[in-house]
N, C-alpha and C. Protein backbone atom coordinates (compact mmCIF):
# COMPACT_ATOMS: atom_id res chain seq x y z
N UNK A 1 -60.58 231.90 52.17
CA UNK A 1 -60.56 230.49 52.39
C UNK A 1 -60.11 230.18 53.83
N UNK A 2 -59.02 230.99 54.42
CA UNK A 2 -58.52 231.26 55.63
C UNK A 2 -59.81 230.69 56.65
N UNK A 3 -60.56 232.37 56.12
CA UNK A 3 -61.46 232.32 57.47
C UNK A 3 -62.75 231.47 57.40
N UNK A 4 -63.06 231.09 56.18
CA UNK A 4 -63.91 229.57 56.04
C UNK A 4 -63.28 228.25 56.85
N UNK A 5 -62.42 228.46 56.27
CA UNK A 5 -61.80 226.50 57.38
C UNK A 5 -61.60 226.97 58.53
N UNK A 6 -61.37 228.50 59.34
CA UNK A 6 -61.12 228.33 60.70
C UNK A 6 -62.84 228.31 61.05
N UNK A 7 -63.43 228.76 60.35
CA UNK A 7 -64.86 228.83 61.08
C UNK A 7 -65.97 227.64 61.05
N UNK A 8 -64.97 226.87 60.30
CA UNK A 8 -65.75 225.39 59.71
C UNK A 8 -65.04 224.67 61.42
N UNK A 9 -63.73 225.08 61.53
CA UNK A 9 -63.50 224.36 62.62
C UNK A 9 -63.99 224.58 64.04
N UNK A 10 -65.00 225.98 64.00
CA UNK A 10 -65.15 226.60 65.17
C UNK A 10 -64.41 227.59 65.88
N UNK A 11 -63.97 227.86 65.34
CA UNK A 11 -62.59 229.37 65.84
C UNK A 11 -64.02 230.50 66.23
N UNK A 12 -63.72 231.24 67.43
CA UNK A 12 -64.61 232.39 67.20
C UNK A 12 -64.41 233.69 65.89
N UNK A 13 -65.14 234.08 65.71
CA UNK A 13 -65.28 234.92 64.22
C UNK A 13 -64.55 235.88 64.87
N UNK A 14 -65.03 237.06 65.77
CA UNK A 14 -64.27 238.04 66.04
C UNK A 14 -62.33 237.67 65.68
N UNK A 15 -62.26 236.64 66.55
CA UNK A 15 -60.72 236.19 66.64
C UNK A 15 -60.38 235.69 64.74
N UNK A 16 -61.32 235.18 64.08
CA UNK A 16 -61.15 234.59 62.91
C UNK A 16 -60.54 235.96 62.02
N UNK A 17 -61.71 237.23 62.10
CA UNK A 17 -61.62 238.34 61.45
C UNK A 17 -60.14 238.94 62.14
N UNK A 18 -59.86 238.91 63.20
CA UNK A 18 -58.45 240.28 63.84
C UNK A 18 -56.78 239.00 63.02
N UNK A 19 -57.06 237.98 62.88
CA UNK A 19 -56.09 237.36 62.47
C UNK A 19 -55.66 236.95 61.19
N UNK A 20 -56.71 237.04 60.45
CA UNK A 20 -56.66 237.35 58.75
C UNK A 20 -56.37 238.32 58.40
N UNK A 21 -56.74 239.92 59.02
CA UNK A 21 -56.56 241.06 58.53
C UNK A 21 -55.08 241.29 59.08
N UNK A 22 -54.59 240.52 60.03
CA UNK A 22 -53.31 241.11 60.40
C UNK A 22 -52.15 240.27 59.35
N UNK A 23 -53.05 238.99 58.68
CA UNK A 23 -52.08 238.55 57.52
C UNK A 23 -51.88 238.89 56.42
N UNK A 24 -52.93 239.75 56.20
CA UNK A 24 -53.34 240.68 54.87
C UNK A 24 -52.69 241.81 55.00
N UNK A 25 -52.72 242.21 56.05
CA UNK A 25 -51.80 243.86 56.17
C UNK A 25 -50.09 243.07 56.24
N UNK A 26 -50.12 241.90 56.51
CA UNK A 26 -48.58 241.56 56.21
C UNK A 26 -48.47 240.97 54.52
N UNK A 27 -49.22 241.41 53.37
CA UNK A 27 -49.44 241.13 52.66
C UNK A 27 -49.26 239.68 51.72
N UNK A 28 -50.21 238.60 53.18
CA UNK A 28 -50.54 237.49 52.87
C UNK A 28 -49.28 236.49 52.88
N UNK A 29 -48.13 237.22 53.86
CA UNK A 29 -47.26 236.20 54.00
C UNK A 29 -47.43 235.20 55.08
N UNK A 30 -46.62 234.27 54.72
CA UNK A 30 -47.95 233.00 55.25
C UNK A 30 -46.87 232.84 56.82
N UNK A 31 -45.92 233.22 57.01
CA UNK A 31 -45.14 232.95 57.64
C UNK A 31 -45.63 233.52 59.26
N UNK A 32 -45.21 233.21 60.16
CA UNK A 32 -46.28 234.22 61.23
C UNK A 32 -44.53 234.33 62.36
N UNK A 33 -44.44 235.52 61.58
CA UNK A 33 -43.25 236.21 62.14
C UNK A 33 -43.22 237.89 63.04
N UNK A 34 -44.46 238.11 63.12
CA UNK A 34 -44.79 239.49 63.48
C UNK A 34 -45.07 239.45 64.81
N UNK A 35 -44.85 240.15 65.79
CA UNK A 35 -45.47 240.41 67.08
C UNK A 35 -46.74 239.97 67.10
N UNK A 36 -47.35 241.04 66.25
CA UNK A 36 -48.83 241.46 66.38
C UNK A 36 -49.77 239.81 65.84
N UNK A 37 -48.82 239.61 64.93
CA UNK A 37 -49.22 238.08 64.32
C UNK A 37 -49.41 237.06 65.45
N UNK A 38 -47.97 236.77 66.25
CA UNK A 38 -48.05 235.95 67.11
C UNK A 38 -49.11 235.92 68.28
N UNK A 39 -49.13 237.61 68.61
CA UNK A 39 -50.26 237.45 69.94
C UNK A 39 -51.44 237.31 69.58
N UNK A 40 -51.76 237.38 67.77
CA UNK A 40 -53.22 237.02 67.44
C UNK A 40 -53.40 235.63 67.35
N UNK A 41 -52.47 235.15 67.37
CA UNK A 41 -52.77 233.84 66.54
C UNK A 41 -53.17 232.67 68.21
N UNK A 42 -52.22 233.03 68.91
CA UNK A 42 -52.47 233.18 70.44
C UNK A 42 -53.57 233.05 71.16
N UNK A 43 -54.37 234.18 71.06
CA UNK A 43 -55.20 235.00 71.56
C UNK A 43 -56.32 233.76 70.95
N UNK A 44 -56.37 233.31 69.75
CA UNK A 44 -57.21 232.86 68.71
C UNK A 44 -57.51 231.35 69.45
N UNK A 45 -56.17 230.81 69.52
CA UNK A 45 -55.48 229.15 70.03
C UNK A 45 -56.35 229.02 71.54
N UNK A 46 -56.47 230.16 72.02
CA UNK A 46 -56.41 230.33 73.71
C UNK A 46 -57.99 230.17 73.23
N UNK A 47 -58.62 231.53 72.77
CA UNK A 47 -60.28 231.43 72.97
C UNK A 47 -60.54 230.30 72.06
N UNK A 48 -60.22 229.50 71.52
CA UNK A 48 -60.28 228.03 70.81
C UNK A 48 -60.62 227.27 72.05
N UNK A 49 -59.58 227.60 72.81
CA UNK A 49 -59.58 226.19 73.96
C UNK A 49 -60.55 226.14 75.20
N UNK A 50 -60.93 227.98 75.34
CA UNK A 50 -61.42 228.69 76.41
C UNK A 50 -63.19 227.99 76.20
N UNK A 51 -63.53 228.76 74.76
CA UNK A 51 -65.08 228.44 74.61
C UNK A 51 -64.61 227.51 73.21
N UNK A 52 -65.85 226.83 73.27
CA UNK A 52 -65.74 225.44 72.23
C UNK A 52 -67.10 225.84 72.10
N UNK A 53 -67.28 225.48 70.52
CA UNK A 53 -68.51 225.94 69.73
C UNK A 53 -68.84 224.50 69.28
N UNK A 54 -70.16 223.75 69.90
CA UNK A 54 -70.75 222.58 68.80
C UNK A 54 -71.80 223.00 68.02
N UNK A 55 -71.31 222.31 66.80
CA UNK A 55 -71.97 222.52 65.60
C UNK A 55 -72.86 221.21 65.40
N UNK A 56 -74.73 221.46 65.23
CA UNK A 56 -75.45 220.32 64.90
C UNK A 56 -76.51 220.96 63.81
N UNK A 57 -76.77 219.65 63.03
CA UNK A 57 -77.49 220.28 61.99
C UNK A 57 -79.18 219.38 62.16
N UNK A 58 -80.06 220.31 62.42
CA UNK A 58 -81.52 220.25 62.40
C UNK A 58 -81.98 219.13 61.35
N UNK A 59 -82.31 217.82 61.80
CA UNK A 59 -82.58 217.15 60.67
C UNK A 59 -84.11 217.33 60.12
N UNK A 60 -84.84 217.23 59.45
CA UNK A 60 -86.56 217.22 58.63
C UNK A 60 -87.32 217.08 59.38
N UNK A 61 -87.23 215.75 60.53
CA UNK A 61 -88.06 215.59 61.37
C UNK A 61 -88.17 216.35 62.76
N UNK A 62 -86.78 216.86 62.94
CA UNK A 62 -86.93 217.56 64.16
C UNK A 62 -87.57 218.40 64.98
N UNK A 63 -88.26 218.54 65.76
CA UNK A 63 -89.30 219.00 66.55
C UNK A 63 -89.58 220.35 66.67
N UNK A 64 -88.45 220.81 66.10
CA UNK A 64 -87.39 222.48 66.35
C UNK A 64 -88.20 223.43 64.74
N UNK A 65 -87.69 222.24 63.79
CA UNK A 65 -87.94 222.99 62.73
C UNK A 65 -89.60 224.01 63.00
N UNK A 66 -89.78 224.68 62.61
CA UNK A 66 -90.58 225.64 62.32
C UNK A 66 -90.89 226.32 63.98
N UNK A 67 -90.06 226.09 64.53
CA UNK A 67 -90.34 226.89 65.83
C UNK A 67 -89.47 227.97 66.19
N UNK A 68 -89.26 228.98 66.66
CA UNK A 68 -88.61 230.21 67.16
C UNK A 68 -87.66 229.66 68.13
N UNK A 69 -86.25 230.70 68.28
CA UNK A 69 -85.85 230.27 69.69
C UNK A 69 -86.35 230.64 70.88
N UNK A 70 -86.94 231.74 70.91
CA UNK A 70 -88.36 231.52 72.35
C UNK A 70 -88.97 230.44 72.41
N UNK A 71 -90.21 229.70 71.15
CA UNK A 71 -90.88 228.76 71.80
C UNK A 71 -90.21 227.69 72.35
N UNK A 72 -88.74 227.54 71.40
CA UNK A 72 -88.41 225.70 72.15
C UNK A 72 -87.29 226.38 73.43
N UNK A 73 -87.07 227.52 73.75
CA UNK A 73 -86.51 227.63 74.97
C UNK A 73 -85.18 226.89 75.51
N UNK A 74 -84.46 226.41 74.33
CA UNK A 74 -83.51 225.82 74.48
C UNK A 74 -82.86 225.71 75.48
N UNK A 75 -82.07 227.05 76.24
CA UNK A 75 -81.45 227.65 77.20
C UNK A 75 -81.98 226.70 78.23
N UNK A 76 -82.97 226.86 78.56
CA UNK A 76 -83.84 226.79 79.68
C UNK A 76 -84.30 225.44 79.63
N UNK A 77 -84.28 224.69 78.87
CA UNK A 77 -84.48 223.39 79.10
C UNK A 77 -83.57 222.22 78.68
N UNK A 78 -82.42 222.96 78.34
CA UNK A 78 -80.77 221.75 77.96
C UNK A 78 -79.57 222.41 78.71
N UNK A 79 -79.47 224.04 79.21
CA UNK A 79 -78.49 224.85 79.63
C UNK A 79 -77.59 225.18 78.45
N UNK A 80 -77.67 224.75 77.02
CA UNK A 80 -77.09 224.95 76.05
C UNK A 80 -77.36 226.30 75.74
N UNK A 81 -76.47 227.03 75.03
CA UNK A 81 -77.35 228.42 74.28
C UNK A 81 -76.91 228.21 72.92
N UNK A 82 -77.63 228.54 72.13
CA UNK A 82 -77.48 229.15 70.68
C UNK A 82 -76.96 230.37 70.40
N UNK A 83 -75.74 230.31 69.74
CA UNK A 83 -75.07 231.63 69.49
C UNK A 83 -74.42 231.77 68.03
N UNK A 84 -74.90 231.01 67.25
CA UNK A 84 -74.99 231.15 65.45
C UNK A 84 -75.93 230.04 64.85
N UNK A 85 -76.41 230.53 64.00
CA UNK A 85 -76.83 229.12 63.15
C UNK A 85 -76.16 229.53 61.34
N UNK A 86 -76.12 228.70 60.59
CA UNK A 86 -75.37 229.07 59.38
C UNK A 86 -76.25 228.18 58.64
N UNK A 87 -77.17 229.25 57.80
CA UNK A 87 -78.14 228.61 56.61
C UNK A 87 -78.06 229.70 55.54
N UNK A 88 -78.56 228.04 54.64
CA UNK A 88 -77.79 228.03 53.38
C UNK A 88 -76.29 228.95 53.19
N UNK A 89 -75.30 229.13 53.86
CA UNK A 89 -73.91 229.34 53.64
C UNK A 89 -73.94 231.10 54.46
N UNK A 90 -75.04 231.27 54.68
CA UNK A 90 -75.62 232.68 55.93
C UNK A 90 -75.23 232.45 56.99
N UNK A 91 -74.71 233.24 58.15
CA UNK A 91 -73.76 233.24 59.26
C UNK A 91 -75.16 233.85 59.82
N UNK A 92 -75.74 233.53 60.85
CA UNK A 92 -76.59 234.54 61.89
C UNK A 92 -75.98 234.11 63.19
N UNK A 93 -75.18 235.56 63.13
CA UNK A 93 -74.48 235.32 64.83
C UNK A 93 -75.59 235.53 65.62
N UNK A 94 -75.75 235.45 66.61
CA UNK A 94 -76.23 235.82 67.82
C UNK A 94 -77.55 235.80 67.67
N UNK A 95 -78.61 234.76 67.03
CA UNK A 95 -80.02 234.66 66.68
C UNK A 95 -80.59 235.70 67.57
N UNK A 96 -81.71 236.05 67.20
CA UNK A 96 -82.64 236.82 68.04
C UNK A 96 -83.71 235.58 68.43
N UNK A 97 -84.49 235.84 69.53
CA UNK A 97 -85.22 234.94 70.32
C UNK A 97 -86.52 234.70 69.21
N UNK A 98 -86.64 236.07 68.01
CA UNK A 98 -88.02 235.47 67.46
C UNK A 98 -87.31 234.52 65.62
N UNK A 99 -86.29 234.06 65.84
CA UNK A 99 -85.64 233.93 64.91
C UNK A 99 -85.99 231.57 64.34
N UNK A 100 -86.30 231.48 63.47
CA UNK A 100 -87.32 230.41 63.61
C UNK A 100 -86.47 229.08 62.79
N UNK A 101 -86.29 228.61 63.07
CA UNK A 101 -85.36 227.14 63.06
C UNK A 101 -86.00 226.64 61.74
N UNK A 102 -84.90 226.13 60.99
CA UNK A 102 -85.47 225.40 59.51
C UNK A 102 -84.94 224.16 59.42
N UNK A 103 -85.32 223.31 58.73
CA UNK A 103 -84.72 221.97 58.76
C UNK A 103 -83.16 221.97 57.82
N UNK A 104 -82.50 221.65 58.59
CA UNK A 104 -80.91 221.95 57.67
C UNK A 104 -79.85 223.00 58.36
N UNK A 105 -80.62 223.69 59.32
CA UNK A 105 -79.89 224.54 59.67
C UNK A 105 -78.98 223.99 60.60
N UNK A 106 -77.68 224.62 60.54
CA UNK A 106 -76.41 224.31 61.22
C UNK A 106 -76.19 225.36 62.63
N UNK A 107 -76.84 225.01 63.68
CA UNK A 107 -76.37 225.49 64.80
C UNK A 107 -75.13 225.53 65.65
N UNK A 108 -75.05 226.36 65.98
CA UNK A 108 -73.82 226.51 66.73
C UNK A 108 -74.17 227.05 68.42
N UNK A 109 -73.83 226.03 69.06
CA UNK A 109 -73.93 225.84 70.72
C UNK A 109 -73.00 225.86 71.39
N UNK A 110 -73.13 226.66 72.62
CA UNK A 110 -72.33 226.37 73.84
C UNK A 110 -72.92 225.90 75.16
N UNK A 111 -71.59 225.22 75.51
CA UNK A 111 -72.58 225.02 76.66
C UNK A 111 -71.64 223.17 76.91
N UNK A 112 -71.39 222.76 78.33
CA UNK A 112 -70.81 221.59 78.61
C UNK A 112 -71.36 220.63 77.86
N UNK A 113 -70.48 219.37 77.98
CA UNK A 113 -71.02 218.21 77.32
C UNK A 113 -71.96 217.61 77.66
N UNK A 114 -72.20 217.75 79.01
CA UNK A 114 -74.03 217.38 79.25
C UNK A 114 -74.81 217.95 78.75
N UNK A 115 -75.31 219.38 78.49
CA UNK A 115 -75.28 220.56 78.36
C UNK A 115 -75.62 220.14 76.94
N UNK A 116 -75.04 219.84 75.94
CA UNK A 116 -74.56 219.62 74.30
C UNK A 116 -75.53 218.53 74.23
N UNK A 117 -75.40 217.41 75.13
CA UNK A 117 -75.91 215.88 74.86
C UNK A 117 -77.53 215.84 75.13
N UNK A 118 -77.92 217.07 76.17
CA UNK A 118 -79.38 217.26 76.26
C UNK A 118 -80.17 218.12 74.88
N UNK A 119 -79.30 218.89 74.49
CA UNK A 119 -79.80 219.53 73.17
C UNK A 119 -79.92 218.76 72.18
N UNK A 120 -78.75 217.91 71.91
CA UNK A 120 -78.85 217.22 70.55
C UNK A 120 -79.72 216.33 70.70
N UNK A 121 -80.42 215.77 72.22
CA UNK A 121 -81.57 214.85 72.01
C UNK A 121 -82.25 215.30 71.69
N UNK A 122 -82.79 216.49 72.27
CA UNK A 122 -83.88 217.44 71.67
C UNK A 122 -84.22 217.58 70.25
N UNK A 123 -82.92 218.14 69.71
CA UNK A 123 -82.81 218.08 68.46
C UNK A 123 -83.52 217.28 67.27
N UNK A 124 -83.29 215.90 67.74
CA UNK A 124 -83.49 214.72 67.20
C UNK A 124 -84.57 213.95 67.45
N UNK A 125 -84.86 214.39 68.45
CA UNK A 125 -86.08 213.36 68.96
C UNK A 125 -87.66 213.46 68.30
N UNK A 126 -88.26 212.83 67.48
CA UNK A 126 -89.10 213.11 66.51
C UNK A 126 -90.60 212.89 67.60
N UNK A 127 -91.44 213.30 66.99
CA UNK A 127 -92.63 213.89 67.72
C UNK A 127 -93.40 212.25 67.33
């Protein structure tokens, strides 16, 4: 449940996974009294603040659905990148370029707030 609400909030996974297992090997005490605890939890807070993950979800009409991330070229035409999408409750880190957009799917972007605000038009903008 841990690592569901940190990843609902955008925590990176790597950091999500090294900080659960170090609460589990403290056998789930909730207290964060350990060295190893503190510099994870740290480490976690910091790449929280460092990279910021937006999360948008592909609506029916969107222009995206049934296209690959090669054809709509995201990168290259918002400076945003795609670096998860999460369908139906499926984590695909790091899409591959022939990997094909469905309506519903929950992307996960980086990339500045201009950056964010040119994608999600994209996103949305119906044909």
């Amino acid at each position: 449940m841990v690592r569901h609400t940190l990843l609902q909030l955008g925590f990176p996974l790597q950091e999500i996974y090294r900080y659960t297992d170090a609460v589990r090997q403290d056998h789930y005490d909730l207290q964060i009294d350990t060295e190893e605890e503190h510099r994870l939890l740290h480490n976690l807070t910091d790449a929280m603040n460092s990279i910021e993950i937006t999360w948008l979800v592909i609506p029916p009409d969107s222009p995206l659905v049934g296209q690959s991330l090669a054809e709509v070229n995201l990168r290259a035409r918002t400076g945003a990148s795609v670096v998860a999408i999460l369908r139906a409750s499926q984590l695909i880190a790091n899409p591959k370029s022939m990997t094909v957009f469905e309506e519903g799917d929950r992307i996960g972007l980086i990339g500045d707030r201009e950056q964010i605000q040119v994608a999600e038009q994209l996103l949305t903008f119906s044909n």
